[in-house]
PDB file of N, CA and C in Angstrom:
ATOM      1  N   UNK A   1     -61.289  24.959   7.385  1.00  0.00           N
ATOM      2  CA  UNK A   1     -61.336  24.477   6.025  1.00  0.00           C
ATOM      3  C   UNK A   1     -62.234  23.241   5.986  1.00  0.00           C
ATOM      4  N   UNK A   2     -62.542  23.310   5.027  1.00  0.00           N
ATOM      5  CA  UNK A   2     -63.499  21.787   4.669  1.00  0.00           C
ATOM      6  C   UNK A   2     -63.172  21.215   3.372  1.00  0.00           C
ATOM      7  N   UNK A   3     -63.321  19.805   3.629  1.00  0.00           N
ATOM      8  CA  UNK A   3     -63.136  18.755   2.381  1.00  0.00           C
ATOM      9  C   UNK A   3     -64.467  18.539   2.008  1.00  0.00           C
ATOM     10  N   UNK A   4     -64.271  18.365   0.680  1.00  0.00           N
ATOM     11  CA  UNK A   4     -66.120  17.790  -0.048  1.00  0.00           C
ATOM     12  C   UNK A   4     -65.136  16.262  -0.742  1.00  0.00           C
ATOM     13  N   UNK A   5     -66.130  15.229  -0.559  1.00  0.00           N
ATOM     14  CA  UNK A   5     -65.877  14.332  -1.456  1.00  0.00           C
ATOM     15  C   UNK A   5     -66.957  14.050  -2.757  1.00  0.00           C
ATOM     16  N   UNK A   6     -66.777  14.668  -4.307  1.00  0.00           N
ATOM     17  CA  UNK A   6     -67.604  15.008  -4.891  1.00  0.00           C
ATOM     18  C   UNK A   6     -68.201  13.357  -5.344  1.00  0.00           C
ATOM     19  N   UNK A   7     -67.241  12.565  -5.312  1.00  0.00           N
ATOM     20  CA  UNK A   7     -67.967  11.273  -5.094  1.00  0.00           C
ATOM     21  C   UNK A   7     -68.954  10.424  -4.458  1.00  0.00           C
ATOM     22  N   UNK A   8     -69.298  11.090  -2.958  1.00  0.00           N
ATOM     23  CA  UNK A   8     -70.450  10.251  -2.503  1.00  0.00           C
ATOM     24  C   UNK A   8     -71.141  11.747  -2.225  1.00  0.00           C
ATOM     25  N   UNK A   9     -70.861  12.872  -2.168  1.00  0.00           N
ATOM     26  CA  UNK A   9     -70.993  13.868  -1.877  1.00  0.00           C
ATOM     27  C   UNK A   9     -71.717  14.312  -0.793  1.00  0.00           C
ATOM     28  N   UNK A  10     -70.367  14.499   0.137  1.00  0.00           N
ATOM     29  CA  UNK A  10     -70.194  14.219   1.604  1.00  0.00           C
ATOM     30  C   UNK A  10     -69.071  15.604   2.106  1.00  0.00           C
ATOM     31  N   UNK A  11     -69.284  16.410   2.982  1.00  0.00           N
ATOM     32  CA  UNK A  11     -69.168  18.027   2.941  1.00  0.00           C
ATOM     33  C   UNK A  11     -68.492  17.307   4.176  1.00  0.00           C
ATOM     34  N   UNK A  12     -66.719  17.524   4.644  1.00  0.00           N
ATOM     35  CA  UNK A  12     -66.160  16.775   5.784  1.00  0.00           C
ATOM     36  C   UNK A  12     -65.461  18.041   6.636  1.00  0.00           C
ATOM     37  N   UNK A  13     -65.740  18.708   7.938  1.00  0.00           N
ATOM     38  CA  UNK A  13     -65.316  19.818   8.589  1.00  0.00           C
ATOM     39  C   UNK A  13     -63.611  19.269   8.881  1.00  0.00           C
ATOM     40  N   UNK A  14     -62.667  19.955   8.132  1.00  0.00           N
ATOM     41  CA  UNK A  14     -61.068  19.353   8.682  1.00  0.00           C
ATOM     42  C   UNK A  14     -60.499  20.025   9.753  1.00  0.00           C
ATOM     43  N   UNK A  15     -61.071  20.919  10.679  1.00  0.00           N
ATOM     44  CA  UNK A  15     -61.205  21.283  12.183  1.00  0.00           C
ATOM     45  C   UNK A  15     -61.053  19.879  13.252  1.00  0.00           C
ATOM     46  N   UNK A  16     -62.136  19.414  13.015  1.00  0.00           N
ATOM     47  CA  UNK A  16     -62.557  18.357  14.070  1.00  0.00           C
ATOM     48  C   UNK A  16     -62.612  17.321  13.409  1.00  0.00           C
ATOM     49  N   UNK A  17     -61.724  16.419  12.615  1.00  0.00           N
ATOM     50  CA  UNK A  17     -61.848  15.553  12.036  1.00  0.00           C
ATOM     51  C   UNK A  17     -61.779  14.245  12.712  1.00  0.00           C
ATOM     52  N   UNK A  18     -62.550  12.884  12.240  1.00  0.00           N
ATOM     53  CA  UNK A  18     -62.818  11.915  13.161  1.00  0.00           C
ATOM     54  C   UNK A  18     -62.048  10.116  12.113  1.00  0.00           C
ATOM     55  N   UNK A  19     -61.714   9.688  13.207  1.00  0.00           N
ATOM     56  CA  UNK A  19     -61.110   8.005  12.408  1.00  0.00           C
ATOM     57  C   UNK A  19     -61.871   7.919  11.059  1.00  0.00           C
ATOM     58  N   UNK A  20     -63.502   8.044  11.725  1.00  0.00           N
ATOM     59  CA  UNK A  20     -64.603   7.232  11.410  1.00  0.00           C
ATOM     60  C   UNK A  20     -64.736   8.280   9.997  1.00  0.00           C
ATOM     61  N   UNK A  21     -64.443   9.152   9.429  1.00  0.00           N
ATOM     62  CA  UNK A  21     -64.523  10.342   8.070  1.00  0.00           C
ATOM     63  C   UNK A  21     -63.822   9.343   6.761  1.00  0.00           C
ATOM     64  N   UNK A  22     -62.738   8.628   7.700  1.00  0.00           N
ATOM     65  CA  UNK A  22     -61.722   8.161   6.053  1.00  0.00           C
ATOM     66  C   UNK A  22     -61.490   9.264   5.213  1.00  0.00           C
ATOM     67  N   UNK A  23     -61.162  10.114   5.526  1.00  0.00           N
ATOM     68  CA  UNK A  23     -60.767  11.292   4.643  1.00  0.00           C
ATOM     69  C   UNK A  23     -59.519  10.936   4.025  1.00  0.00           C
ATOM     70  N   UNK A  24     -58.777   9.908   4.104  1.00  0.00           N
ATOM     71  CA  UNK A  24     -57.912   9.587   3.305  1.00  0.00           C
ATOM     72  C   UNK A  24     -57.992   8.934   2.118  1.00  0.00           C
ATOM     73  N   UNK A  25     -58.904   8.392   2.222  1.00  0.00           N
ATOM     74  CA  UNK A  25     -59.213   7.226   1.535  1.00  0.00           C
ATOM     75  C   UNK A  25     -60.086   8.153   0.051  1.00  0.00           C
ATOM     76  N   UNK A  26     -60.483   9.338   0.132  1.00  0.00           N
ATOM     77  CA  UNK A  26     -60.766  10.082  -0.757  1.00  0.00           C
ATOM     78  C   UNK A  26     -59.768  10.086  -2.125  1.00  0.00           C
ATOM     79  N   UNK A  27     -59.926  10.040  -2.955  1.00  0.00           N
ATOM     80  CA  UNK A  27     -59.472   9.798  -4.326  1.00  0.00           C
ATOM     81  C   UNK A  27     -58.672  11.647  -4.283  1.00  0.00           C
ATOM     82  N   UNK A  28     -57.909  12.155  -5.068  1.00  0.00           N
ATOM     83  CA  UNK A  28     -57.340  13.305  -5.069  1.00  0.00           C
ATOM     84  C   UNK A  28     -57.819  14.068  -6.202  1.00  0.00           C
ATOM     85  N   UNK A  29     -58.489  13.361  -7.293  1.00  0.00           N
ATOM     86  CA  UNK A  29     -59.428  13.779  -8.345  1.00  0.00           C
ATOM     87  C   UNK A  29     -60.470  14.071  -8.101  1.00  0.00           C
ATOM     88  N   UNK A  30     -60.935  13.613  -7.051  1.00  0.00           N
ATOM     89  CA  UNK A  30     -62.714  13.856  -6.221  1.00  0.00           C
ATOM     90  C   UNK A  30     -62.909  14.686  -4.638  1.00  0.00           C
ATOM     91  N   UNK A  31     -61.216  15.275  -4.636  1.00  0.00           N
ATOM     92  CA  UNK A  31     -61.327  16.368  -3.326  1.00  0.00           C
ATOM     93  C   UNK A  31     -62.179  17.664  -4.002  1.00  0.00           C
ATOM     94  N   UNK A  32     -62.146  18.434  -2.815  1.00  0.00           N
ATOM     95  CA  UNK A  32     -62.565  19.780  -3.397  1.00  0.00           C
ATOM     96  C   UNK A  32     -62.455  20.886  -2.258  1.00  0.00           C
ATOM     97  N   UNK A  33     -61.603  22.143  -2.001  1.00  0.00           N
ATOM     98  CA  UNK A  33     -61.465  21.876  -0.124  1.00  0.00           C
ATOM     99  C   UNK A  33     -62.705  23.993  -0.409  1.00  0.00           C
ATOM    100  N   UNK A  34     -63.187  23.830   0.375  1.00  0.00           N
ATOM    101  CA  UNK A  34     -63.853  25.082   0.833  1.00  0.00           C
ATOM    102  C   UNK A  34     -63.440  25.469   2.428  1.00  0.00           C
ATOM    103  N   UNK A  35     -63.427  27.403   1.851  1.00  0.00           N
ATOM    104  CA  UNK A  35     -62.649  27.596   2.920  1.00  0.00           C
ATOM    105  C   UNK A  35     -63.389  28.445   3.890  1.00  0.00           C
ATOM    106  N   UNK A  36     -65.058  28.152   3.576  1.00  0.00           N
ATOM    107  CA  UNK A  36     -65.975  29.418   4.306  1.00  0.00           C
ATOM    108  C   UNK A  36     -67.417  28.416   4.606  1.00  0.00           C
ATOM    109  N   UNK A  37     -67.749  28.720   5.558  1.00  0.00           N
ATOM    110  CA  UNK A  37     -68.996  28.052   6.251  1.00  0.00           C
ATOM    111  C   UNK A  37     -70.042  28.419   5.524  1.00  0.00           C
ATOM    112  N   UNK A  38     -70.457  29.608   4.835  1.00  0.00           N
ATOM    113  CA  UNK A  38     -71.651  29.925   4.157  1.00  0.00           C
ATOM    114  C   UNK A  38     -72.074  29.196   2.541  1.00  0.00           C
ATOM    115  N   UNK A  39     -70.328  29.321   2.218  1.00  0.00           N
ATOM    116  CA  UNK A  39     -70.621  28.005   0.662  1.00  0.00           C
ATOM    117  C   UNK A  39     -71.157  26.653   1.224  1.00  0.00           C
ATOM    118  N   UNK A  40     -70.530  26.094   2.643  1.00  0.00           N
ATOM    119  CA  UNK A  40     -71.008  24.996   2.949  1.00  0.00           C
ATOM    120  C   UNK A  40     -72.310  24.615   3.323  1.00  0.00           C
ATOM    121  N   UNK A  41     -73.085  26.185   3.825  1.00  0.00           N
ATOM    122  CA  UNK A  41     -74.738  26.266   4.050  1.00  0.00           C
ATOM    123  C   UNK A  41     -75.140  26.013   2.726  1.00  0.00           C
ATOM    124  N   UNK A  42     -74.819  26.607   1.883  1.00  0.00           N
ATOM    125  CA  UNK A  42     -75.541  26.963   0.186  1.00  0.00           C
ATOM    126  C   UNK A  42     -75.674  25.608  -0.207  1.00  0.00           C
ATOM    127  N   UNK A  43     -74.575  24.722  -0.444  1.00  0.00           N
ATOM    128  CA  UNK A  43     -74.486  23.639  -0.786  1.00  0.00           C
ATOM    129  C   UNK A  43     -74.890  22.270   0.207  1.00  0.00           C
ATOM    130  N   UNK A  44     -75.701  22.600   1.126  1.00  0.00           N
ATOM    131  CA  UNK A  44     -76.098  21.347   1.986  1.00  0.00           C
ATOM    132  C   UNK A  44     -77.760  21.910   2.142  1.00  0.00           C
ATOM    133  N   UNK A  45     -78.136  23.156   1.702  1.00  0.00           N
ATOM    134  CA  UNK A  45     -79.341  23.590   0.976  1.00  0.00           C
ATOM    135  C   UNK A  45     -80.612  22.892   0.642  1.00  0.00           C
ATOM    136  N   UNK A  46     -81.573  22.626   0.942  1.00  0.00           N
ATOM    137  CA  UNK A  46     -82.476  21.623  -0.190  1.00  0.00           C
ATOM    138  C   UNK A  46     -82.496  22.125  -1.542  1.00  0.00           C
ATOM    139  N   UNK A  47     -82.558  23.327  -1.730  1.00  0.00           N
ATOM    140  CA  UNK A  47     -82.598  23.822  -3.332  1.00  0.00           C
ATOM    141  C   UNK A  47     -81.540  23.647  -3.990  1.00  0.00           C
ATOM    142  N   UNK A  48     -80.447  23.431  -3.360  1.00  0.00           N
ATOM    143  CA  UNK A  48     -79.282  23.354  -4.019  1.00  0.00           C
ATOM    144  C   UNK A  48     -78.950  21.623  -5.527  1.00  0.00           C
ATOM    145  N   UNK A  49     -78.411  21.849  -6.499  1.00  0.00           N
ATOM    146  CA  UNK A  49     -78.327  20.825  -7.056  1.00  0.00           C
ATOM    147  C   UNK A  49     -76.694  20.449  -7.845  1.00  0.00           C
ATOM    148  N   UNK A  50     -76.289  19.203  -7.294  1.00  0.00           N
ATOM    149  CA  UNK A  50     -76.396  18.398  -6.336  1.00  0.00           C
ATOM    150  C   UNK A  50     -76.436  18.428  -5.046  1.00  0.00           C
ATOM    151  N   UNK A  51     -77.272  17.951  -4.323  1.00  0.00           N
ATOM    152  CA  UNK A  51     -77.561  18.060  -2.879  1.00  0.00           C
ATOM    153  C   UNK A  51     -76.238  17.287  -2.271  1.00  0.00           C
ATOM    154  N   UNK A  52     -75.306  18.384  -1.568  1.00  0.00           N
ATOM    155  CA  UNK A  52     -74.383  17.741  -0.459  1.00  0.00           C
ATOM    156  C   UNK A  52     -74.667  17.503   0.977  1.00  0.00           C
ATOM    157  N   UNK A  53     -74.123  16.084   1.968  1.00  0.00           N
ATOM    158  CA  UNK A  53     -74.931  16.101   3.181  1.00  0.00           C
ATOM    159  C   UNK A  53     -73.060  16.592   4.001  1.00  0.00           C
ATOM    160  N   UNK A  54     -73.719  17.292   5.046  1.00  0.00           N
ATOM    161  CA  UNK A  54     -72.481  17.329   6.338  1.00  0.00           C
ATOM    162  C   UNK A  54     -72.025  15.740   6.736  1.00  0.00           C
ATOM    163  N   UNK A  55     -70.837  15.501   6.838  1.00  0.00           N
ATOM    164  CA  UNK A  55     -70.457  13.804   7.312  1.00  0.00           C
ATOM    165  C   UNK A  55     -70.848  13.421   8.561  1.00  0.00           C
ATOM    166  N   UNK A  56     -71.420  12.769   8.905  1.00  0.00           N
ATOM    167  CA  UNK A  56     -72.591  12.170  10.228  1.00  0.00           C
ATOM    168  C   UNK A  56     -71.424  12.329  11.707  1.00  0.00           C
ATOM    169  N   UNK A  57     -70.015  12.604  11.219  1.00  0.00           N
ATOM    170  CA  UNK A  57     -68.795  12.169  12.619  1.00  0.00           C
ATOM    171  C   UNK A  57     -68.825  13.589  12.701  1.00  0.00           C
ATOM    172  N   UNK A  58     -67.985  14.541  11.880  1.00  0.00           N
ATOM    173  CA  UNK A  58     -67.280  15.698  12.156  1.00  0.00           C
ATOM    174  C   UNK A  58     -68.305  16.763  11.372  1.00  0.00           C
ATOM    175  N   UNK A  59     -69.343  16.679  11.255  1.00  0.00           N
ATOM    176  CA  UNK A  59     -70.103  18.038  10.669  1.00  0.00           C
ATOM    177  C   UNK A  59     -71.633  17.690  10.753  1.00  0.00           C
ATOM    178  N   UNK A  60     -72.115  17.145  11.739  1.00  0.00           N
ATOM    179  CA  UNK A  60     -73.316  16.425  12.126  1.00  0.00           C
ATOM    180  C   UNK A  60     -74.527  17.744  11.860  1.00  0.00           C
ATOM    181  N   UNK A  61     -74.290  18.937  12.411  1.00  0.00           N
ATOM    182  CA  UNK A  61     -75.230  19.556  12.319  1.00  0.00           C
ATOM    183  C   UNK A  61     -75.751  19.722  10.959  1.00  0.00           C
ATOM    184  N   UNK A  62     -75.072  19.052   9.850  1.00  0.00           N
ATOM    185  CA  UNK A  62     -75.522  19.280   8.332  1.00  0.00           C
ATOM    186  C   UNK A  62     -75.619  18.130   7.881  1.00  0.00           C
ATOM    187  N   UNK A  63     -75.592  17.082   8.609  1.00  0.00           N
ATOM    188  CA  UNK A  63     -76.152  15.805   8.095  1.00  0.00           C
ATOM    189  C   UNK A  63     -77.895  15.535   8.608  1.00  0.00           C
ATOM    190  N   UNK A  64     -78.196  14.660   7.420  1.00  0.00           N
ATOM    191  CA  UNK A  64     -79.358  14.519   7.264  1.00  0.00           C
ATOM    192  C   UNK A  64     -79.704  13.392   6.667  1.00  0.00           C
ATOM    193  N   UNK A  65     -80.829  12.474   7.824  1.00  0.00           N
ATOM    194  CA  UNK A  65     -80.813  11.155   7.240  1.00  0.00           C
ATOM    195  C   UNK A  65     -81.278  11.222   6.229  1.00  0.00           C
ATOM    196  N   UNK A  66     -81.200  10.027   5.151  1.00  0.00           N
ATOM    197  CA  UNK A  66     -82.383   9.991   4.392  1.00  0.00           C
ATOM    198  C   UNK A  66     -82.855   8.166   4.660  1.00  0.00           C
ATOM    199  N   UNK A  67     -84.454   9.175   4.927  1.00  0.00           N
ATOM    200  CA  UNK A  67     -84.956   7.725   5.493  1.00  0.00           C
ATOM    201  C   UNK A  67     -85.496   6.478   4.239  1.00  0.00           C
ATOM    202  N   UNK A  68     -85.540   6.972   3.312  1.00  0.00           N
ATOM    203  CA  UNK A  68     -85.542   6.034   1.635  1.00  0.00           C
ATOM    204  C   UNK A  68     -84.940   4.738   1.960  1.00  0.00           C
ATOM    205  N   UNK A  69     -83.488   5.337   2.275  1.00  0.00           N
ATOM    206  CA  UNK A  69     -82.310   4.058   2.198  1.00  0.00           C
ATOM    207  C   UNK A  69     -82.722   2.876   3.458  1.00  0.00           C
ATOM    208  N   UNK A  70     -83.446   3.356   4.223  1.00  0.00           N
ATOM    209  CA  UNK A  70     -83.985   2.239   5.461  1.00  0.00           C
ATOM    210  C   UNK A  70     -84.695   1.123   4.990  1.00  0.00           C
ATOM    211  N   UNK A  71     -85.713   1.600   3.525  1.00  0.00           N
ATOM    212  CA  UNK A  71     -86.361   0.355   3.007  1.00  0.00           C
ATOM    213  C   UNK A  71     -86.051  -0.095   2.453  1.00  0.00           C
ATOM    214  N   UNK A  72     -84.727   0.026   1.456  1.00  0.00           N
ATOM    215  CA  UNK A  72     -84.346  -0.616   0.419  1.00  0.00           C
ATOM    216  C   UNK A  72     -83.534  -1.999   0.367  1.00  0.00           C
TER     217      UNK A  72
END
Protein backbone atom coordinates (compact mmCIF):
# COMPACT_ATOMS: atom_id res chain seq x y z
CA UNK A 1 0.00 0.00 0.00
CA UNK A 2 1.05 3.53 -0.39
CA UNK A 3 0.32 6.90 1.25
CA UNK A 4 0.22 10.17 -0.99
CA UNK A 5 0.41 13.36 0.97
CA UNK A 6 -1.74 15.59 -1.41
CA UNK A 7 -0.21 18.49 0.44
CA UNK A 8 3.41 18.61 -0.47
CA UNK A 9 2.69 15.89 -2.90
CA UNK A 10 4.89 13.26 -1.85
CA UNK A 11 3.91 9.39 -3.01
CA UNK A 12 5.22 7.42 0.61
CA UNK A 13 5.78 3.28 0.01
CA UNK A 14 4.03 1.92 3.67
CA UNK A 15 6.05 -1.47 3.06
CA UNK A 16 9.35 -0.02 4.03
CA UNK A 17 8.56 2.90 5.86
CA UNK A 18 11.37 5.17 7.41
CA UNK A 19 11.56 7.72 10.91
CA UNK A 20 12.75 10.20 8.41
CA UNK A 21 8.83 9.97 6.06
CA UNK A 22 6.81 11.64 9.19
CA UNK A 23 3.99 9.90 7.88
CA UNK A 24 2.28 10.81 10.90
CA UNK A 25 2.47 14.03 10.92
CA UNK A 26 0.26 13.98 7.62
CA UNK A 27 -3.03 15.81 8.17
CA UNK A 28 -6.04 12.97 7.69
CA UNK A 29 -7.81 15.39 5.17
CA UNK A 30 -4.62 15.33 2.90
CA UNK A 31 -4.03 11.30 3.06
CA UNK A 32 -4.89 9.41 0.08
CA UNK A 33 -3.69 5.55 0.31
CA UNK A 34 -3.11 3.64 -3.28
CA UNK A 35 -3.07 0.16 -3.41
CA UNK A 36 -1.15 -0.68 -6.86
CA UNK A 37 2.35 0.28 -8.12
CA UNK A 38 1.21 1.22 -11.69
CA UNK A 39 -1.23 4.27 -10.38
CA UNK A 40 1.96 5.17 -8.52
CA UNK A 41 4.07 5.05 -12.03
CA UNK A 42 1.15 7.17 -13.76
CA UNK A 43 1.24 9.69 -11.16
CA UNK A 44 5.10 10.27 -10.61
CA UNK A 45 4.93 10.53 -14.67
CA UNK A 46 6.30 13.82 -16.22
CA UNK A 47 3.01 14.19 -18.16
CA UNK A 48 1.09 13.66 -15.38
CA UNK A 49 -0.71 16.89 -13.69
CA UNK A 50 -0.08 17.43 -10.62
CA UNK A 51 3.31 16.05 -10.73
CA UNK A 52 3.83 13.62 -7.59
CA UNK A 53 7.60 12.81 -6.42
CA UNK A 54 8.42 9.12 -4.63
CA UNK A 55 9.65 10.25 -0.79
CA UNK A 56 13.60 10.48 -1.02
CA UNK A 57 13.67 7.60 2.42
CA UNK A 58 11.17 4.81 1.49
CA UNK A 59 10.39 5.13 -2.38
CA UNK A 60 13.70 6.62 -3.73
CA UNK A 61 13.49 5.03 -7.03
CA UNK A 62 10.62 7.72 -7.82
CA UNK A 63 12.14 10.55 -6.34
CA UNK A 64 13.53 13.18 -8.28
CA UNK A 65 15.57 16.13 -7.48
CA UNK A 66 14.55 19.25 -8.56
CA UNK A 67 17.55 21.17 -9.08
CA UNK A 68 15.49 24.89 -9.25
CA UNK A 69 15.21 24.71 -5.44
CA UNK A 70 19.29 24.69 -5.13
CA UNK A 71 19.25 28.39 -6.35
CA UNK A 72 16.67 29.85 -4.65
Amino acid sequence: MYLVDLDKKIIHDMSCIKYECHTNKIPEDKRKKLFNLQTVKRMTDTDHVPRFNGCEYCLSEYYTLDFTKLFR
